[in-house]
C-alpha atoms as a PDB file:
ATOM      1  CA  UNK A   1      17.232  11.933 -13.977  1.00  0.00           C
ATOM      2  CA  UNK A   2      13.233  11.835 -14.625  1.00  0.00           C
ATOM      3  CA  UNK A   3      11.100  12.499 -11.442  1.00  0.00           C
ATOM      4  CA  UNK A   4      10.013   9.011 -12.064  1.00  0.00           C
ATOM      5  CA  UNK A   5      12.605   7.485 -10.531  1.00  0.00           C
ATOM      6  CA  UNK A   6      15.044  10.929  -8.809  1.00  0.00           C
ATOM      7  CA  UNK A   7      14.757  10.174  -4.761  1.00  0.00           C
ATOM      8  CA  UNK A   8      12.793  12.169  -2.881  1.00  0.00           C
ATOM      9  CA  UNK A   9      14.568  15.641  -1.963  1.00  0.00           C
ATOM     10  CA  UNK A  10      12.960  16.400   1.696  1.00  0.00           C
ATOM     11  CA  UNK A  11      12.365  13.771   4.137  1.00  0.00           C
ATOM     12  CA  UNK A  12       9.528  11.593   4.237  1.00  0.00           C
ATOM     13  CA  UNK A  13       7.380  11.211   7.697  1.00  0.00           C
ATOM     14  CA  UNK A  14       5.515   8.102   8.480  1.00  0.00           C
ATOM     15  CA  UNK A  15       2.690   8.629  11.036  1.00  0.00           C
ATOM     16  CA  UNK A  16       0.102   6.232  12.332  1.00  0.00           C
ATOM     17  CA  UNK A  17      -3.515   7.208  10.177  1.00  0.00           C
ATOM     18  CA  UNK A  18      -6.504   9.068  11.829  1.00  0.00           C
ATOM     19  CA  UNK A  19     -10.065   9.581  10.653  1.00  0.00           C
ATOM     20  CA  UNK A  20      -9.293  12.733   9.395  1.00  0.00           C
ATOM     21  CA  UNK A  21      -6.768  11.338   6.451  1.00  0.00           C
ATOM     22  CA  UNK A  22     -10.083   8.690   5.656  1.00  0.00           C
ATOM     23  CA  UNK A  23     -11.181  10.797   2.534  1.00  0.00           C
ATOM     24  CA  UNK A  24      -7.254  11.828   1.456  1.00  0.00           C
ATOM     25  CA  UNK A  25      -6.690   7.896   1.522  1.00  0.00           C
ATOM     26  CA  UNK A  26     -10.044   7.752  -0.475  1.00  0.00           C
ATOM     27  CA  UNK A  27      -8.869   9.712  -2.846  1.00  0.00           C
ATOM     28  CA  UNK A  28      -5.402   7.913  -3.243  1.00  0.00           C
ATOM     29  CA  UNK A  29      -7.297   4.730  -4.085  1.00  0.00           C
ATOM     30  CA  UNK A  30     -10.042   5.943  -6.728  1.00  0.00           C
ATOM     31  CA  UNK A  31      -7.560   7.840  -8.446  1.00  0.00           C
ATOM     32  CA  UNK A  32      -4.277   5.698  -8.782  1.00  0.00           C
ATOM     33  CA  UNK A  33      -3.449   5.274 -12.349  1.00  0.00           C
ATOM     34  CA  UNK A  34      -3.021   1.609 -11.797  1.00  0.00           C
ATOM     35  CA  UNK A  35      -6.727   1.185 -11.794  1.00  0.00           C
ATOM     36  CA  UNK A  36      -7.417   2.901 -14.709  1.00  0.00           C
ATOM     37  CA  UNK A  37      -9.079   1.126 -17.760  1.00  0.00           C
ATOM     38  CA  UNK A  38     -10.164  -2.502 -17.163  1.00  0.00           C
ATOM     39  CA  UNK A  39      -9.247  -1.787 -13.548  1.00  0.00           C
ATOM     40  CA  UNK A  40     -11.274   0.777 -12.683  1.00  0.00           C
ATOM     41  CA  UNK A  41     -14.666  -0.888 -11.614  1.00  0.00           C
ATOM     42  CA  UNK A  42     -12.387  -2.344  -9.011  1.00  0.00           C
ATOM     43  CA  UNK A  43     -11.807   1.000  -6.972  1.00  0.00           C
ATOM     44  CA  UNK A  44     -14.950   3.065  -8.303  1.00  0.00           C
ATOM     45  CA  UNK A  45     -16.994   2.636  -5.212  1.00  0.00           C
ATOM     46  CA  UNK A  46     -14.103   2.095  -2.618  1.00  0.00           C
ATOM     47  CA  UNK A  47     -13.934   4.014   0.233  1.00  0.00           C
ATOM     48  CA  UNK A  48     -11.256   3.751   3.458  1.00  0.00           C
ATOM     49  CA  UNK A  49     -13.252   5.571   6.008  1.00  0.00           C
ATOM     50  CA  UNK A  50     -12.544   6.122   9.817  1.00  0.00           C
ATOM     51  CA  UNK A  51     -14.466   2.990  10.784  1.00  0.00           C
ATOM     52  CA  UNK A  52     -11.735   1.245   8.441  1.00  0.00           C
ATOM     53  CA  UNK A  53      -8.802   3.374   9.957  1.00  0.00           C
ATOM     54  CA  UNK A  54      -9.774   2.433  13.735  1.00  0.00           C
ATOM     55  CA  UNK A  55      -9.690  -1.213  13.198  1.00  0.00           C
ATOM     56  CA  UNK A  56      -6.725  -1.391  11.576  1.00  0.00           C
ATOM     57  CA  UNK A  57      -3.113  -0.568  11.783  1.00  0.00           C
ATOM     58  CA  UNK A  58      -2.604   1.834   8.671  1.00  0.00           C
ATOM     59  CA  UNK A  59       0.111   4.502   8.569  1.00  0.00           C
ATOM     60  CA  UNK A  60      -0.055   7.041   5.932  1.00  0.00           C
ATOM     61  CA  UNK A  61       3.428   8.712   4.523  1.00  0.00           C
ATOM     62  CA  UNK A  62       3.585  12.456   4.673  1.00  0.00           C
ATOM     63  CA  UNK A  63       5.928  15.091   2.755  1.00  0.00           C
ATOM     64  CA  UNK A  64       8.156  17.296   4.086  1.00  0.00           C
ATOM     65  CA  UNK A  65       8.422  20.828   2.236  1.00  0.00           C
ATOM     66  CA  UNK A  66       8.294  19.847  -1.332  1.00  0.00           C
ATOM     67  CA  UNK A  67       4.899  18.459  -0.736  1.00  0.00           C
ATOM     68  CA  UNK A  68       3.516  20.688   1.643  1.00  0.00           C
ATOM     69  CA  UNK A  69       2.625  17.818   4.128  1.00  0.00           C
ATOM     70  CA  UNK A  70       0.830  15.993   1.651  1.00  0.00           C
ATOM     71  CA  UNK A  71       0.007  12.241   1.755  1.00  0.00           C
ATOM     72  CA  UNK A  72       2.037  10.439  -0.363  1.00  0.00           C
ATOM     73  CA  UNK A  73       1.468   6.941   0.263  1.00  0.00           C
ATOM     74  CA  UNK A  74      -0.120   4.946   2.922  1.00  0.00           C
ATOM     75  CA  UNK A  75      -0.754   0.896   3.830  1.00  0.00           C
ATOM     76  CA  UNK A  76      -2.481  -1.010   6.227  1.00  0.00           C
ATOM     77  CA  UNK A  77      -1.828  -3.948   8.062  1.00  0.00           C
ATOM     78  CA  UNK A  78      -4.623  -6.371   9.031  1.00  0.00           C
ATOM     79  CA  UNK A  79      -3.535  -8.731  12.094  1.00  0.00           C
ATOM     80  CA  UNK A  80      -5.614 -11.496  12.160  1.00  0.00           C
ATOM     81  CA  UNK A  81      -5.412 -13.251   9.454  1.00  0.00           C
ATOM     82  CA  UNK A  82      -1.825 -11.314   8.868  1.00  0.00           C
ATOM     83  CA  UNK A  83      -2.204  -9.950   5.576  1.00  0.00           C
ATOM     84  CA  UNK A  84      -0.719  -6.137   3.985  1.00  0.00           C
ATOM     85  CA  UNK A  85      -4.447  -4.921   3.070  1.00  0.00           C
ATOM     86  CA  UNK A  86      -3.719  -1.995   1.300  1.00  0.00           C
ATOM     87  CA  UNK A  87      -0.644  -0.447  -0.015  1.00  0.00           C
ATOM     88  CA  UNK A  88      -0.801   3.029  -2.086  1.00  0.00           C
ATOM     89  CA  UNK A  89       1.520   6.178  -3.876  1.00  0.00           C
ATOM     90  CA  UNK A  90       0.231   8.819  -5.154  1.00  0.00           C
ATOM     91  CA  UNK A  91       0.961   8.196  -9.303  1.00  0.00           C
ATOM     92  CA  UNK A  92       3.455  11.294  -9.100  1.00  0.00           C
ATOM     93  CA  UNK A  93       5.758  10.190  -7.040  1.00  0.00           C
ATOM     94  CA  UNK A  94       6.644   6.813  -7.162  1.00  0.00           C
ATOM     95  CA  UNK A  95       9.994   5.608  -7.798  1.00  0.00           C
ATOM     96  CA  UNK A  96      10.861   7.984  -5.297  1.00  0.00           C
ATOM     97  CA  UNK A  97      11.398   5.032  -2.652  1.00  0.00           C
ATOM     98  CA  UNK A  98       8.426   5.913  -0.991  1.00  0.00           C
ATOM     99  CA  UNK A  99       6.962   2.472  -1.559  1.00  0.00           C
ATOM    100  CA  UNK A 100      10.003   1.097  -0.299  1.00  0.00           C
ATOM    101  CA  UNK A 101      10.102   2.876   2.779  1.00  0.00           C
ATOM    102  CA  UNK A 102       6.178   2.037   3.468  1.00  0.00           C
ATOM    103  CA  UNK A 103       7.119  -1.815   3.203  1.00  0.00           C
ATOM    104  CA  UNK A 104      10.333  -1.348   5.784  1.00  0.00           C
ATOM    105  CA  UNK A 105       7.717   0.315   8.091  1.00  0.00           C
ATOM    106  CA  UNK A 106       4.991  -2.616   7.384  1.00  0.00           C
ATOM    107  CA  UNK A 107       7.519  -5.481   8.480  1.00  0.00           C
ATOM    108  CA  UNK A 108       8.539  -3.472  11.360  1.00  0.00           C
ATOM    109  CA  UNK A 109       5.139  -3.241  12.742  1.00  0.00           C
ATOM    110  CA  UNK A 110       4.664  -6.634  11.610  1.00  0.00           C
ATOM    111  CA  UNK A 111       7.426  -7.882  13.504  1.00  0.00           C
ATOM    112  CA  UNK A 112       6.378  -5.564  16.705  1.00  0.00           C
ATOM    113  CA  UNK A 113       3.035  -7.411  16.633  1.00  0.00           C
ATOM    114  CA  UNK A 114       4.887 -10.657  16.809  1.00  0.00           C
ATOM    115  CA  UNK A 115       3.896 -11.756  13.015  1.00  0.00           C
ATOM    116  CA  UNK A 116       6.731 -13.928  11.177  1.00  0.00           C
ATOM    117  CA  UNK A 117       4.925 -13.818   8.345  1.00  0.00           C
ATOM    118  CA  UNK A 118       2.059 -12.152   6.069  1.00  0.00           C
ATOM    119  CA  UNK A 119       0.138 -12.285   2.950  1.00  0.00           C
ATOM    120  CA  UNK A 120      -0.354 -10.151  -0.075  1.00  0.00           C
ATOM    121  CA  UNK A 121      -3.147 -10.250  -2.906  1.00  0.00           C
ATOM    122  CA  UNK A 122      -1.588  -7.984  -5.360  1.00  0.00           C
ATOM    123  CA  UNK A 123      -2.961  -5.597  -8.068  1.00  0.00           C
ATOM    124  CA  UNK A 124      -1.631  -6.952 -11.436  1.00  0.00           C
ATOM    125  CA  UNK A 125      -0.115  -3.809 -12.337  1.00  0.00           C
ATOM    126  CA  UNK A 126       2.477  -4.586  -8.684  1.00  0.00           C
ATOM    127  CA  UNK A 127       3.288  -7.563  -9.277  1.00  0.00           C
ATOM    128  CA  UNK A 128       6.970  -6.259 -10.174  1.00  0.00           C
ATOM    129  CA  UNK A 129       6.565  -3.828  -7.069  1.00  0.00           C
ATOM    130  CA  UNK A 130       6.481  -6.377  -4.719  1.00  0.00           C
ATOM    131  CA  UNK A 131       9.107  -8.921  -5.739  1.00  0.00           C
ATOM    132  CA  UNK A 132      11.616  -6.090  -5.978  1.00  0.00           C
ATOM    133  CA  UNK A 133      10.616  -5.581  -2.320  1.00  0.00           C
ATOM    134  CA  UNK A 134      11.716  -9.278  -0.868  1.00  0.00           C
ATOM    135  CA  UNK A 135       7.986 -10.436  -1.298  1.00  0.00           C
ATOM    136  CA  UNK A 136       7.474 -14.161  -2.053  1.00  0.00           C
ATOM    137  CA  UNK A 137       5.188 -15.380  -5.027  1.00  0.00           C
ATOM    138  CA  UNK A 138       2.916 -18.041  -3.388  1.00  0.00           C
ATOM    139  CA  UNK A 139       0.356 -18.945  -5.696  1.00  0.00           C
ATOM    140  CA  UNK A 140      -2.549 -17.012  -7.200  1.00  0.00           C
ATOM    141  CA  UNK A 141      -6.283 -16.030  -5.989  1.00  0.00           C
ATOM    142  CA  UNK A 142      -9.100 -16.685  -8.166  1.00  0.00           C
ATOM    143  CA  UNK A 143     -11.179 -14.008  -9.651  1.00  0.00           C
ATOM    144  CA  UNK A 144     -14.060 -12.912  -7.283  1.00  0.00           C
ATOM    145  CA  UNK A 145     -16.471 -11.139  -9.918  1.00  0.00           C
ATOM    146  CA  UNK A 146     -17.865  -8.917 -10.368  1.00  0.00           C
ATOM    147  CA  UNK A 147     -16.040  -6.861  -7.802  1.00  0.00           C
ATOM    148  CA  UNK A 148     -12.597  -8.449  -9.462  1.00  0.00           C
ATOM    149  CA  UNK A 149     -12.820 -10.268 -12.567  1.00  0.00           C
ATOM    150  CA  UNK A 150      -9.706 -11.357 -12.949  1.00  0.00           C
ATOM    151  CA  UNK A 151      -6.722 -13.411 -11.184  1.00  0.00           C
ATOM    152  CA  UNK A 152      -4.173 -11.975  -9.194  1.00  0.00           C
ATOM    153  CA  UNK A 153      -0.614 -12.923  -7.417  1.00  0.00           C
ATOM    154  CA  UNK A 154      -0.733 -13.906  -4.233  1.00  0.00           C
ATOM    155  CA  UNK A 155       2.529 -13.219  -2.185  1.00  0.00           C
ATOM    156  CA  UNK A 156       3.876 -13.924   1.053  1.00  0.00           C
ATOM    157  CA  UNK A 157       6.494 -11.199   3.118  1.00  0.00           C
ATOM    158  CA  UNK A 158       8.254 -13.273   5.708  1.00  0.00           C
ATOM    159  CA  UNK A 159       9.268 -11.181   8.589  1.00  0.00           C
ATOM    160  CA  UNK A 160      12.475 -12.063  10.436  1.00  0.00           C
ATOM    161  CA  UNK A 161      13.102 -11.416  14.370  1.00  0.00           C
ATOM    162  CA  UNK A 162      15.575  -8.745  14.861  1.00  0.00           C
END
């Protein structure tokens, strides 16, 4: 089985984000191969930074042993309007579930926040990502040059009461 796609072997740890992840998160953006090429302008100049991290709920995914504690992943949730802001794994391992797992977590703060439903502008390159993951196509959002110059999915998670 290719590391691609084998599970992850030690347990995965998701923790609430603190300023002190801002530039590992940073990092996780600029350099995600699904914004290289025609993509890249898009994340050249982003930055999550602690200012971003106190206002809003984003929970980072951490490695057990194998990884050394490493950030593998993280999201955040925006509340108002409801909406999965960012959602990231490190190139290396995804298809390890990891992505998965961050989505469970999303819709279970979601739900704990009293949110029945949120929405989802998605990179291109995720589109497949998210419907595997129960998302909803909904319709599309316009390009926004020059900071995005092209269209993108919009989706829609709707979050059931337990």
């Amino acid at each position: 089985m290719s590391s691609r796609t084998s599970p992850v072997s030690q347990p995965i740890t998701i923790r609430r984000a603190v300023a002190r992840d801002a530039r590992r998160l940073t990092r996780l953006v600029r350099g995600s191969g699904a914004y290289e090429g025609k993509y890249a302008a898009a994340v050249a100049g982003y930055r999550v930074g602690p200012d971003y991290i106190e206002a809003h709920r984003a929970f980072v995914a951490v490695g057990g042993d194998e990884h050394g504690g490493r950030v593998l992943g993280f999201y955040s949730l925006v509340l108002a309007p409801p909406e999965l802001d960012l959602l990231f794994v490190a190139d290396e391992v995804q298809g390890r579930g990891i992505g998965r797992q961050l989505v469970a977590h999303m819709q279970s703060e979601a739900r704990a926040a009293g949110l029945d439903r949120l929405k989802v502008v998605s990179h291109l390159p995720a589109e497949d990502f998210y419907h595997r993951v129960g998302a909803v196509r909904t319709g599309t959002a316009l390009a926004n040059p020059p900071a995005v110059p092209w269209d993108r999915p919009e989706f829609e998670f709707r979050i059931p009461s337990e």
